[in-house]
PDB file of N, CA and C in Angstrom:
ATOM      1  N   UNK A   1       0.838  -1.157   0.000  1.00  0.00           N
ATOM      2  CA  UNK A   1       0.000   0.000   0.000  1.00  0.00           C
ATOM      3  C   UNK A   1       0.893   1.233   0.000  1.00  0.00           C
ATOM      4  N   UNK A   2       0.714   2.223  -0.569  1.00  0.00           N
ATOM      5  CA  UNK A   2       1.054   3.095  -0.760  1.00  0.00           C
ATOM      6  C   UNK A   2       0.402   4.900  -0.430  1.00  0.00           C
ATOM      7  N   UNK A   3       0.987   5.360   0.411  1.00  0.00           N
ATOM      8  CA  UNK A   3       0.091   6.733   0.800  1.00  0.00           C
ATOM      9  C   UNK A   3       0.756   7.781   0.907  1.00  0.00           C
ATOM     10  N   UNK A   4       0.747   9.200   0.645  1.00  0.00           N
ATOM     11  CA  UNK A   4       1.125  10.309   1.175  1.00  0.00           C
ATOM     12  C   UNK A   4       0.824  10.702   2.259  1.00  0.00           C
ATOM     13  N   UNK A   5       1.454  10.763   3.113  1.00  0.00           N
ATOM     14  CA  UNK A   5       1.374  11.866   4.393  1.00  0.00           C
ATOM     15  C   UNK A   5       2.190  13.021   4.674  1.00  0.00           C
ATOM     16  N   UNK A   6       1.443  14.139   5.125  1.00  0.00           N
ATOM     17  CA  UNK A   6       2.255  15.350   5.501  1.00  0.00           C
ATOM     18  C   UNK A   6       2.656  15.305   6.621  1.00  0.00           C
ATOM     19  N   UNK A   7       4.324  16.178   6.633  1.00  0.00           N
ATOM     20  CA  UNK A   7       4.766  16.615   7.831  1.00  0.00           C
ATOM     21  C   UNK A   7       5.416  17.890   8.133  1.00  0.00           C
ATOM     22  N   UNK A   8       5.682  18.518   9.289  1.00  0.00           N
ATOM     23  CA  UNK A   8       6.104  19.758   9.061  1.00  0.00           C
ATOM     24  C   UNK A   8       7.652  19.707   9.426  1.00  0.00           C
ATOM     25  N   UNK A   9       8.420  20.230   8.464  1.00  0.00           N
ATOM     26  CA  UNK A   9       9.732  20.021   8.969  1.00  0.00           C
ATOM     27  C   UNK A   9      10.616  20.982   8.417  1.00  0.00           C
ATOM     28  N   UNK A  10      11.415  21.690   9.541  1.00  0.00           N
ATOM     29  CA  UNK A  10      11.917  23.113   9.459  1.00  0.00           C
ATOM     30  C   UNK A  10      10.927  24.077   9.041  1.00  0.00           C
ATOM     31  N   UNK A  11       9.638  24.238  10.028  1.00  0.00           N
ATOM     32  CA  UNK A  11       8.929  24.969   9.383  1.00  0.00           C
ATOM     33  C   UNK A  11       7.839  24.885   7.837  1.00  0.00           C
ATOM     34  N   UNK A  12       8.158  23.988   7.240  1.00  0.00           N
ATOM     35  CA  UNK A  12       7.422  24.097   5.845  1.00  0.00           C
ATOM     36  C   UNK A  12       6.488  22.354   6.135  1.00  0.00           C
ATOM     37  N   UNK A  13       5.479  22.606   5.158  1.00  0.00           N
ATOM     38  CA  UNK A  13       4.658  21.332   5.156  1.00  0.00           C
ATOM     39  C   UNK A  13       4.806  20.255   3.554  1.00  0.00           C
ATOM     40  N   UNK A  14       5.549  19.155   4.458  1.00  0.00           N
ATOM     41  CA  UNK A  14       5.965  17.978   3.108  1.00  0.00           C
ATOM     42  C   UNK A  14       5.515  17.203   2.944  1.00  0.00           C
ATOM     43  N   UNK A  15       5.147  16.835   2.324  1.00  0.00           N
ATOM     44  CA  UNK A  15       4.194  15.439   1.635  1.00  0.00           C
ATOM     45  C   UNK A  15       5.266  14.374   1.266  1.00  0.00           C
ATOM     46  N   UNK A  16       5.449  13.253   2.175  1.00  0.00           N
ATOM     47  CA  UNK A  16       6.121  12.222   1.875  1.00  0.00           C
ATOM     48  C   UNK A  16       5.465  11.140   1.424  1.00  0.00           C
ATOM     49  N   UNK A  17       5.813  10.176   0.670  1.00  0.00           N
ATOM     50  CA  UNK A  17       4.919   9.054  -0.006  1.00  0.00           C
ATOM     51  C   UNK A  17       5.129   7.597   0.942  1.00  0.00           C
ATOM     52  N   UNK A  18       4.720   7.104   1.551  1.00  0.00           N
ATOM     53  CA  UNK A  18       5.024   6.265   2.361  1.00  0.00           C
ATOM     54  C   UNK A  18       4.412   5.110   1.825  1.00  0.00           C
ATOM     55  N   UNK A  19       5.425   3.892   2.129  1.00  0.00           N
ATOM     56  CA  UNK A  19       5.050   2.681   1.293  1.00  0.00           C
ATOM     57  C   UNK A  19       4.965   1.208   2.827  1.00  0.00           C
ATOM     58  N   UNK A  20       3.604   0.906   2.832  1.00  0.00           N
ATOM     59  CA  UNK A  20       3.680  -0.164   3.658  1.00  0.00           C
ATOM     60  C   UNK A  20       3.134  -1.747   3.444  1.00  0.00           C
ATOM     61  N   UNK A  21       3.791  -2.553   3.582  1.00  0.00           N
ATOM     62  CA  UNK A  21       3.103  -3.775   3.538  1.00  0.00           C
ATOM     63  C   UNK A  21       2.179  -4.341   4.242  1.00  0.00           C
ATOM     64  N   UNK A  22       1.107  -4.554   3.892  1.00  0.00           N
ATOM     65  CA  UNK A  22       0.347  -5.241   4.678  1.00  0.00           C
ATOM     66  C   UNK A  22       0.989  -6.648   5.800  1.00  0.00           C
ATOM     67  N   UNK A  23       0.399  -7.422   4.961  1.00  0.00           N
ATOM     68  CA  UNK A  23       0.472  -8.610   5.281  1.00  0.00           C
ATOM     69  C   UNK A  23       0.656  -9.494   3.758  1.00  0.00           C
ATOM     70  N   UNK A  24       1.201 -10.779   4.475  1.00  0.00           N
ATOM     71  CA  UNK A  24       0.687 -11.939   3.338  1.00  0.00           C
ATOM     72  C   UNK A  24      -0.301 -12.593   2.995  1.00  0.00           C
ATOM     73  N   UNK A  25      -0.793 -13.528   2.302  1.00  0.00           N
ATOM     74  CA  UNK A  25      -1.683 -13.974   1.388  1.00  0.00           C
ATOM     75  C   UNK A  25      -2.742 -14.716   2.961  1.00  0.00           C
ATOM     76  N   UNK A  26      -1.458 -15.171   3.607  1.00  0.00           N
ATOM     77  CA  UNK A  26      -1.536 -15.956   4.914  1.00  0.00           C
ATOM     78  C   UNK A  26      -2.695 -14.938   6.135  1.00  0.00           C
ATOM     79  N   UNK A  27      -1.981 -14.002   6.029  1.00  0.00           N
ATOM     80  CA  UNK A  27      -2.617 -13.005   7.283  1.00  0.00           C
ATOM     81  C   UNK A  27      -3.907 -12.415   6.558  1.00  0.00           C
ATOM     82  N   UNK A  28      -4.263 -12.204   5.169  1.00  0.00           N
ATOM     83  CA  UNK A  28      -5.574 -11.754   4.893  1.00  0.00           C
ATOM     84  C   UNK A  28      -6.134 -12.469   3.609  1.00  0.00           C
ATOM     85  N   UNK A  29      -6.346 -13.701   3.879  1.00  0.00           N
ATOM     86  CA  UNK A  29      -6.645 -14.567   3.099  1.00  0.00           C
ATOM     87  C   UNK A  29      -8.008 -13.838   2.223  1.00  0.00           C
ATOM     88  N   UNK A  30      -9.240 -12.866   2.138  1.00  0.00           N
ATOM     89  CA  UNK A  30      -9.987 -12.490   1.279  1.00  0.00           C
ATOM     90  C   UNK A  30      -9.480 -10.948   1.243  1.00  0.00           C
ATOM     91  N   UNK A  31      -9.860 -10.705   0.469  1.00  0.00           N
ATOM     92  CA  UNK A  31      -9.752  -8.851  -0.430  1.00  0.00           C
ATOM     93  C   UNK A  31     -10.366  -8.387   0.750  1.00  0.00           C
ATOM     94  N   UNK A  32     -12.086  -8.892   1.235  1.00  0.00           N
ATOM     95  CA  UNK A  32     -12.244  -7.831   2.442  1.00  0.00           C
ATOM     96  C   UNK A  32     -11.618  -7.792   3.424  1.00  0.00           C
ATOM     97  N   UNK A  33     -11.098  -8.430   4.121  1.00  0.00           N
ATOM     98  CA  UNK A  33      -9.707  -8.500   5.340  1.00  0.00           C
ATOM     99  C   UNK A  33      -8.900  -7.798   5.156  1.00  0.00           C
ATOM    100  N   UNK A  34      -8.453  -8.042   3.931  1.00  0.00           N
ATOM    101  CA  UNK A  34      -7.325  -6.473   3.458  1.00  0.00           C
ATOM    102  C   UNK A  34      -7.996  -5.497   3.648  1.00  0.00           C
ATOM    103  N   UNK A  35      -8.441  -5.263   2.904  1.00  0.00           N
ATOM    104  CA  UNK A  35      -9.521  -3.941   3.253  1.00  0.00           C
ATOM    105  C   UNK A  35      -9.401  -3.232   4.330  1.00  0.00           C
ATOM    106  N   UNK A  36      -9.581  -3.918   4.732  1.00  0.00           N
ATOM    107  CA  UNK A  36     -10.651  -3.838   6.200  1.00  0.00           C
ATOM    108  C   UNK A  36      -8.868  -3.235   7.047  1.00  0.00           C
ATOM    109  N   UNK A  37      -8.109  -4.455   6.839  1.00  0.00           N
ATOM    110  CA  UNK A  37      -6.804  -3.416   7.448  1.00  0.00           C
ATOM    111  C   UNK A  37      -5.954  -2.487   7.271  1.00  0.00           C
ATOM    112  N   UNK A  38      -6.624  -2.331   6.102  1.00  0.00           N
ATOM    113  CA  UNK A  38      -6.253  -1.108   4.941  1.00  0.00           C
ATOM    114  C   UNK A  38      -6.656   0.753   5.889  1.00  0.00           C
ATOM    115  N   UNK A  39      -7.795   0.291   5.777  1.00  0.00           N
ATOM    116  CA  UNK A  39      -8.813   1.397   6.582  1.00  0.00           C
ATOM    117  C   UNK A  39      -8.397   1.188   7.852  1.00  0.00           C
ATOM    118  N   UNK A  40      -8.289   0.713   8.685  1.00  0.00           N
ATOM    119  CA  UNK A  40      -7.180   1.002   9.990  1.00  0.00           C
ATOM    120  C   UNK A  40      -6.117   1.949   9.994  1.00  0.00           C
ATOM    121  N   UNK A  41      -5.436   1.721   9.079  1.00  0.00           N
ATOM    122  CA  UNK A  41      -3.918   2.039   8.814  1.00  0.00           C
ATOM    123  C   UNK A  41      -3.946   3.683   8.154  1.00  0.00           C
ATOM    124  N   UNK A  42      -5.582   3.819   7.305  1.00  0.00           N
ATOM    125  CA  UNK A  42      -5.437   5.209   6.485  1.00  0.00           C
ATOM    126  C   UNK A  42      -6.715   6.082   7.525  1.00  0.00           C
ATOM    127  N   UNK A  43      -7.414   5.098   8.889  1.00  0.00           N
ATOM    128  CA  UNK A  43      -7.867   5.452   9.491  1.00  0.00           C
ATOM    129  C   UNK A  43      -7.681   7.475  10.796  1.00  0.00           C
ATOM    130  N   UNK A  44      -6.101   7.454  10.696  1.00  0.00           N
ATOM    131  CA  UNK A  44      -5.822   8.483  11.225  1.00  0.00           C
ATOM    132  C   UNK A  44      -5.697   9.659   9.972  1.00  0.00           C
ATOM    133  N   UNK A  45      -4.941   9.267   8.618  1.00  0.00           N
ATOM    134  CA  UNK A  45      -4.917  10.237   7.578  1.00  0.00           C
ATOM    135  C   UNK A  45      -6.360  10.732   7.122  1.00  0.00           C
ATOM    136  N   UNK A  46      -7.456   9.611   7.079  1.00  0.00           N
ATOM    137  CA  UNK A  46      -8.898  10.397   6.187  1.00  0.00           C
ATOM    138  C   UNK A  46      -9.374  11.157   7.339  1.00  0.00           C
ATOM    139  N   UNK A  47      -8.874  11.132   8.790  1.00  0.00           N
ATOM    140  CA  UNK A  47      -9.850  12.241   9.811  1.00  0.00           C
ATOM    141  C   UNK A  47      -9.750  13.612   9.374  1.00  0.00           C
ATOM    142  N   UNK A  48     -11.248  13.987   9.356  1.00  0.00           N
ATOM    143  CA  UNK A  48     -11.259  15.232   9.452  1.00  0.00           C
ATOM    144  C   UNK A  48     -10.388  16.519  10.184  1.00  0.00           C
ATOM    145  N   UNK A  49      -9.889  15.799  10.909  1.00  0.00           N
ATOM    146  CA  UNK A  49      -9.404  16.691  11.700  1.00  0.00           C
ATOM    147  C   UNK A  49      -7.800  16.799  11.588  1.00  0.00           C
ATOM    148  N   UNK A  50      -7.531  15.709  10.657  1.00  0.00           N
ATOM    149  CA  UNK A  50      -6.000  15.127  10.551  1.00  0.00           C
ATOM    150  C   UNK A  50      -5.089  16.937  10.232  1.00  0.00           C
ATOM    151  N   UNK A  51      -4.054  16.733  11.209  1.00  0.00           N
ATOM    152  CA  UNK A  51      -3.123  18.134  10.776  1.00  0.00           C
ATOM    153  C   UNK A  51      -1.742  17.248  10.769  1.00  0.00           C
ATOM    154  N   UNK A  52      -0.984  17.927  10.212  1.00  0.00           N
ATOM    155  CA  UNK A  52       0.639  17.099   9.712  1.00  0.00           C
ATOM    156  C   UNK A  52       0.880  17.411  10.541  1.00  0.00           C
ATOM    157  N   UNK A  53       2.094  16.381  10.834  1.00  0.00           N
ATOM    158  CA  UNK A  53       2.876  16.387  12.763  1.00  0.00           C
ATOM    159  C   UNK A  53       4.298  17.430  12.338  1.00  0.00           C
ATOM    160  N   UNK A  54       4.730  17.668  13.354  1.00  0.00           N
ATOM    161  CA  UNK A  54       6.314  18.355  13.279  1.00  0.00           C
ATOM    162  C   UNK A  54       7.191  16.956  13.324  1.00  0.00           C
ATOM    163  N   UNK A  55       8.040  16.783  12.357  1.00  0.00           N
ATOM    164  CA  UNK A  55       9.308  15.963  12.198  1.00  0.00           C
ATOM    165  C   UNK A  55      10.840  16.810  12.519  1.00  0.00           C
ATOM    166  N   UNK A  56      11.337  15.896  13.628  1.00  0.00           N
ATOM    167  CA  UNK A  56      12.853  16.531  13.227  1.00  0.00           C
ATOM    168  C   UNK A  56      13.708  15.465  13.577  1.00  0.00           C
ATOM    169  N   UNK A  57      15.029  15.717  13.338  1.00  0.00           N
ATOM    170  CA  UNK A  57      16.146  14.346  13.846  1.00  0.00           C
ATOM    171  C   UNK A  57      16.326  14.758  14.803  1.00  0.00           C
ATOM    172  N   UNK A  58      16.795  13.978  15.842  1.00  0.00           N
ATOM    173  CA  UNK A  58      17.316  14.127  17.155  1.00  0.00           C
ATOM    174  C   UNK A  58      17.942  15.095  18.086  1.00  0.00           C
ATOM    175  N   UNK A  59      18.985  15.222  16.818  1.00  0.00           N
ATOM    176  CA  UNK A  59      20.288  16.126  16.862  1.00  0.00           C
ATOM    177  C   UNK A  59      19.615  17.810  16.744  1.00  0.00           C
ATOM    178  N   UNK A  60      18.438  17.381  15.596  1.00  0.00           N
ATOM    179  CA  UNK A  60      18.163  19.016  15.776  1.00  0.00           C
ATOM    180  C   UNK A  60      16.916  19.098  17.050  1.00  0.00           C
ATOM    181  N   UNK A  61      16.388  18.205  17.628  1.00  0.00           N
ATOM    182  CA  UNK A  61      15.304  18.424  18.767  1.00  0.00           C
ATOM    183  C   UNK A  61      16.133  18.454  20.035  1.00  0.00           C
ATOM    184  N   UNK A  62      17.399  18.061  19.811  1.00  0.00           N
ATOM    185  CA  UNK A  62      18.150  18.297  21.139  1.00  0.00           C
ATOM    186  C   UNK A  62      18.819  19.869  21.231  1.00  0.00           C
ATOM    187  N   UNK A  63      18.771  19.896  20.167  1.00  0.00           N
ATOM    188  CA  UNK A  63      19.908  21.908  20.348  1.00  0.00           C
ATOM    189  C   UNK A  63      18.291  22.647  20.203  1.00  0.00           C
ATOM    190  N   UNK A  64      17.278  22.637  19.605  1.00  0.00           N
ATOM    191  CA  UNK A  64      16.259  23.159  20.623  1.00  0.00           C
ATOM    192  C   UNK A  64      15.799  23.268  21.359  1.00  0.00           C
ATOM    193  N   UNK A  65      15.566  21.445  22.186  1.00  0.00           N
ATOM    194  CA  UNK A  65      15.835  21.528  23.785  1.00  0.00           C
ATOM    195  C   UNK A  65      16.407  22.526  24.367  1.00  0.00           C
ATOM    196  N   UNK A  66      17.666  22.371  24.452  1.00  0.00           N
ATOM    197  CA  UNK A  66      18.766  22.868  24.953  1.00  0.00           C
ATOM    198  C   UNK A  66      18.659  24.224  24.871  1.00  0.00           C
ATOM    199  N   UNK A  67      18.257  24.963  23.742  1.00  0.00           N
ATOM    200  CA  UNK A  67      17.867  26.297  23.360  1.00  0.00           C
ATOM    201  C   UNK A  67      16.711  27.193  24.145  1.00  0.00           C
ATOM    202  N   UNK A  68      16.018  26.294  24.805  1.00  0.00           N
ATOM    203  CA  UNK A  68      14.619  26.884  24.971  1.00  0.00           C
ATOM    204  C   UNK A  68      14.540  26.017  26.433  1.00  0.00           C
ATOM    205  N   UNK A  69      14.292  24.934  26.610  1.00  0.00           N
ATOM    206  CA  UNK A  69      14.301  24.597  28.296  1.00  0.00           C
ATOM    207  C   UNK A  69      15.769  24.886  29.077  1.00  0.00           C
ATOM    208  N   UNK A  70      17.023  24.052  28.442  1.00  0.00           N
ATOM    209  CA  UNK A  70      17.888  24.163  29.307  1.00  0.00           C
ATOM    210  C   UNK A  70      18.229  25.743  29.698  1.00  0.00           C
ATOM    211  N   UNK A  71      18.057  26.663  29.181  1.00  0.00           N
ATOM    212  CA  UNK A  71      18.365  28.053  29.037  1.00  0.00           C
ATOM    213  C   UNK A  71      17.717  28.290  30.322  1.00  0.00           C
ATOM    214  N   UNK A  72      15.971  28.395  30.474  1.00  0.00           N
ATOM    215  CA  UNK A  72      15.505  28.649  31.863  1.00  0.00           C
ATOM    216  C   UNK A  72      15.725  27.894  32.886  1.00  0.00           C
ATOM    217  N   UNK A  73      17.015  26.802  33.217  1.00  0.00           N
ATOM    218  CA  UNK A  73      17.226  25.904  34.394  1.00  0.00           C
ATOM    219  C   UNK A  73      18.495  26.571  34.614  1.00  0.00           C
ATOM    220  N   UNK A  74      18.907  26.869  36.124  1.00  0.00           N
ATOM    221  CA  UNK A  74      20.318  27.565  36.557  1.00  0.00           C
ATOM    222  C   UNK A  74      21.293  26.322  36.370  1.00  0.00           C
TER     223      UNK A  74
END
């Protein structure tokens, strides 16, 4: 399966294409089973209410840490 989801990162909003496997033939033996776990999975993207998350690497959520909490601790 294949989906776009947005995220916000450095400020701007990106649309990444994200690719996931279900299962095998084994784990959803009819089309509706797939389905069906299909809509689970795209269950948080079709909400109405869905807003793109903030993404960052580590390295940059730690020197903002550091920027903004450690600053107000003596």
């Amino acid at each position: 399966m294949r989906s776009r989801e947005d995220i916000i990162r450095e400020g701007k909003i990106q649309r990444l294409e994200k690719g996931v496997i279900l299962g095998t033939k084994t784990d959803y033996p009819t089309r509706k089973l797939a389905l069906r776990a299909l809509e689970d999975l795209l269950a948080d993207i079709n909400n109405l209410s869905y807003r793109p998350r903030p993404v960052a690497q580590f390295s940059e959520f730690a020197k903002r840490w550091q920027e903004i909490v450690l600053s107000q601790h003596k």
